[in-house]
N, C-alpha and C. Protein backbone atom coordinates (compact mmCIF):
# COMPACT_ATOMS: atom_id res chain seq x y z
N UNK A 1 164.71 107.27 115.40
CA UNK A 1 163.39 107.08 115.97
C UNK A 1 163.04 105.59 115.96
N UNK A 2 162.13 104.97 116.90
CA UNK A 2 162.29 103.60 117.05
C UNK A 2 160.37 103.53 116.46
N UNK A 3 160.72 102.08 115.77
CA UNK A 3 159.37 102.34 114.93
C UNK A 3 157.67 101.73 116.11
N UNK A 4 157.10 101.86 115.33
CA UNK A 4 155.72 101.30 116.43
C UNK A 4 155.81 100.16 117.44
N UNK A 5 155.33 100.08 118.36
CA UNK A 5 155.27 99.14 118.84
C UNK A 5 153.64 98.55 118.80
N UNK A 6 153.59 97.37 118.75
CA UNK A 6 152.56 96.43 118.84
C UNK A 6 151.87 96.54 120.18
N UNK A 7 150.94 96.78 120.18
CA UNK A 7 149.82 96.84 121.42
C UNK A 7 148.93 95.42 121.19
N UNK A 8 148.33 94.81 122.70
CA UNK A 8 147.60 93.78 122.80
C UNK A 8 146.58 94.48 123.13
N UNK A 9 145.75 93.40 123.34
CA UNK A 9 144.23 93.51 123.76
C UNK A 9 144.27 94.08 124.87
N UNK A 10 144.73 94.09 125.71
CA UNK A 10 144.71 95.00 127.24
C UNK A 10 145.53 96.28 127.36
N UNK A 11 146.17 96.43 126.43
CA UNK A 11 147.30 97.49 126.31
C UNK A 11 145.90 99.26 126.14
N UNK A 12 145.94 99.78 126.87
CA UNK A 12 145.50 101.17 127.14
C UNK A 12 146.17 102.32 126.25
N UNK A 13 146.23 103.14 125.46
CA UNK A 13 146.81 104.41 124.99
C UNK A 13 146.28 105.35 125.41
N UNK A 14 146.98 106.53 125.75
CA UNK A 14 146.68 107.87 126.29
C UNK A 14 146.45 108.91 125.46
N UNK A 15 145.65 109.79 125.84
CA UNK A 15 145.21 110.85 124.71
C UNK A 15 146.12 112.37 124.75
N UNK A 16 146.93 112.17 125.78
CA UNK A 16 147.53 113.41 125.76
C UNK A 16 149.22 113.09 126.13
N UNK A 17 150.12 113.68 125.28
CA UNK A 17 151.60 113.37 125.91
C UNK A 17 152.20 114.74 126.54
N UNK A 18 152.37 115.19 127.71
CA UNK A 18 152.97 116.17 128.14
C UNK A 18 154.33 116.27 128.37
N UNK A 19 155.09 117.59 127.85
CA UNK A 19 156.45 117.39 128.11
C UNK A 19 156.37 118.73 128.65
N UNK A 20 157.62 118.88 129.24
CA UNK A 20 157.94 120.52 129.70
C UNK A 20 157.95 121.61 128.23
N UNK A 21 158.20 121.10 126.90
CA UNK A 21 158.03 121.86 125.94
C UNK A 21 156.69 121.39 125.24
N UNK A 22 156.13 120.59 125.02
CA UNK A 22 154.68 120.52 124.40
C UNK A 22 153.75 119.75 124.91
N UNK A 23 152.53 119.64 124.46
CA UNK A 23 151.54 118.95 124.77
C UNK A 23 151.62 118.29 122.81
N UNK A 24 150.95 116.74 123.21
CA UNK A 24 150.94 116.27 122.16
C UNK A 24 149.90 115.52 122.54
N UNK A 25 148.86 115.64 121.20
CA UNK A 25 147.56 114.82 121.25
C UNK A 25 147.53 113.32 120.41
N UNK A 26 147.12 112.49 121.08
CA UNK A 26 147.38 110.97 120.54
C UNK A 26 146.00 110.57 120.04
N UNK A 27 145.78 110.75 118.43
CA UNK A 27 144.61 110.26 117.95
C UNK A 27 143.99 108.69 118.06
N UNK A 28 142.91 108.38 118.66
CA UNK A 28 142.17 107.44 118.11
C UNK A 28 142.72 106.60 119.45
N UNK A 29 142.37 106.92 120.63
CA UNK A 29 142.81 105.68 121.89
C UNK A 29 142.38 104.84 121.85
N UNK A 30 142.53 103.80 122.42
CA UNK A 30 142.11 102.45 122.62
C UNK A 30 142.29 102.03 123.45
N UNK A 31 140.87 102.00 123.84
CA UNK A 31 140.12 101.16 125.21
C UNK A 31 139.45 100.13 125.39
N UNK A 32 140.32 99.35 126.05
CA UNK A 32 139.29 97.77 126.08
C UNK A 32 137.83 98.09 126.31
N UNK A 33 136.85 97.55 126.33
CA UNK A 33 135.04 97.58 126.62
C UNK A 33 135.06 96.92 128.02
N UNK A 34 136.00 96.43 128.91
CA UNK A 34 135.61 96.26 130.22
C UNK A 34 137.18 95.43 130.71
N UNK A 35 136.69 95.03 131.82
CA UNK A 35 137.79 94.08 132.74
C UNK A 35 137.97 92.85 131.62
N UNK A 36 139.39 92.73 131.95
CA UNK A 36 139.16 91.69 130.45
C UNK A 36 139.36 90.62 131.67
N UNK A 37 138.96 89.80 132.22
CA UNK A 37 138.89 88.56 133.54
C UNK A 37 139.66 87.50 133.20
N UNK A 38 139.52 87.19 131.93
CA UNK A 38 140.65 85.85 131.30
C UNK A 38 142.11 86.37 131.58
N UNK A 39 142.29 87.55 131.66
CA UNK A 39 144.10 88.06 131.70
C UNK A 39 144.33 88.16 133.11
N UNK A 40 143.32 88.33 133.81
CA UNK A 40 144.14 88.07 135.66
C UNK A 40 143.77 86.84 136.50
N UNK A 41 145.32 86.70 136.80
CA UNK A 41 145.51 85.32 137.69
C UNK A 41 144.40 85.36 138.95
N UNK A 42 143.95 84.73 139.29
CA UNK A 42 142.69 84.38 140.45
C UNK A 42 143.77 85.50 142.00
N UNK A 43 144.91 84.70 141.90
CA UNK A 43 145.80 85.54 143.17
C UNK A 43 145.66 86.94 142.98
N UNK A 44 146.17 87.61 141.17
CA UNK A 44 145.73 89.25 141.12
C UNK A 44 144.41 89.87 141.77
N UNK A 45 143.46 88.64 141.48
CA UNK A 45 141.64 89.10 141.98
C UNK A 45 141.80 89.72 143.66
N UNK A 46 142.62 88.16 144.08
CA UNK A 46 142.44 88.11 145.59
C UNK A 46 142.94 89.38 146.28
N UNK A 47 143.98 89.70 145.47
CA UNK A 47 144.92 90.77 146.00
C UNK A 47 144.67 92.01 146.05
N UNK A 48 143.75 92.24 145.48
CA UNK A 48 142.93 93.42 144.53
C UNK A 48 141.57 93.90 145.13
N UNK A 49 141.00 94.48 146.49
CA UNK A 49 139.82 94.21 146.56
C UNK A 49 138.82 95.00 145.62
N UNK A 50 139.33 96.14 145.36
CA UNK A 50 138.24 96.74 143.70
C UNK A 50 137.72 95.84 142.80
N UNK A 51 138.51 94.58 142.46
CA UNK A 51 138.50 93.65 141.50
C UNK A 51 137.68 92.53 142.30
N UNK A 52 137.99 92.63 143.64
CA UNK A 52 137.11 91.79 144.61
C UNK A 52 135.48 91.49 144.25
N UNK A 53 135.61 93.18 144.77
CA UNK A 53 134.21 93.77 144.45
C UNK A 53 133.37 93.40 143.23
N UNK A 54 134.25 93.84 142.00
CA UNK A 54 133.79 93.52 140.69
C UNK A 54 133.34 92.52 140.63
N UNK A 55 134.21 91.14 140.61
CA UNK A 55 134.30 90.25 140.30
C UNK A 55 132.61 89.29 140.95
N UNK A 56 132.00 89.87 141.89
CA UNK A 56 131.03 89.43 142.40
C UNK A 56 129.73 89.72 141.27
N UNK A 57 130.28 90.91 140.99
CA UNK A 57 129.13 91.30 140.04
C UNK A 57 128.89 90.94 138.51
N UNK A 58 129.64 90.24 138.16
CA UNK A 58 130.36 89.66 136.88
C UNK A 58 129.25 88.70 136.48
């Protein structure tokens, strides 16, 4: 078995793991509190119009 891996500040976890033999529940997710804006390049913004959008409202 390969041991934990290190999650960053933007890194998302899921609350449920589905396989064809189980469902497995992942305690305690972690969710950033919003768009983190310092981690995307201005080109990701441009490219992005959802983030377009956002980004006006910021």
């Amino acid at each position: 078995m390969v041991g934990p891996i290190s999650a960053t500040e933007h890194d998302v976890s899921v609350d449920l793991i589905i396989t064809p033999d189980e469902v497995i529940a992942c305690p305690a997710p972690h969710r950033p509190s919003g768009t983190l804006w310092d981690h995307l390049a201005p080109e990701k913004i441009a490219a992005i119009p959802a983030l377009q959008r956002r980004e006006t409202r910021r």
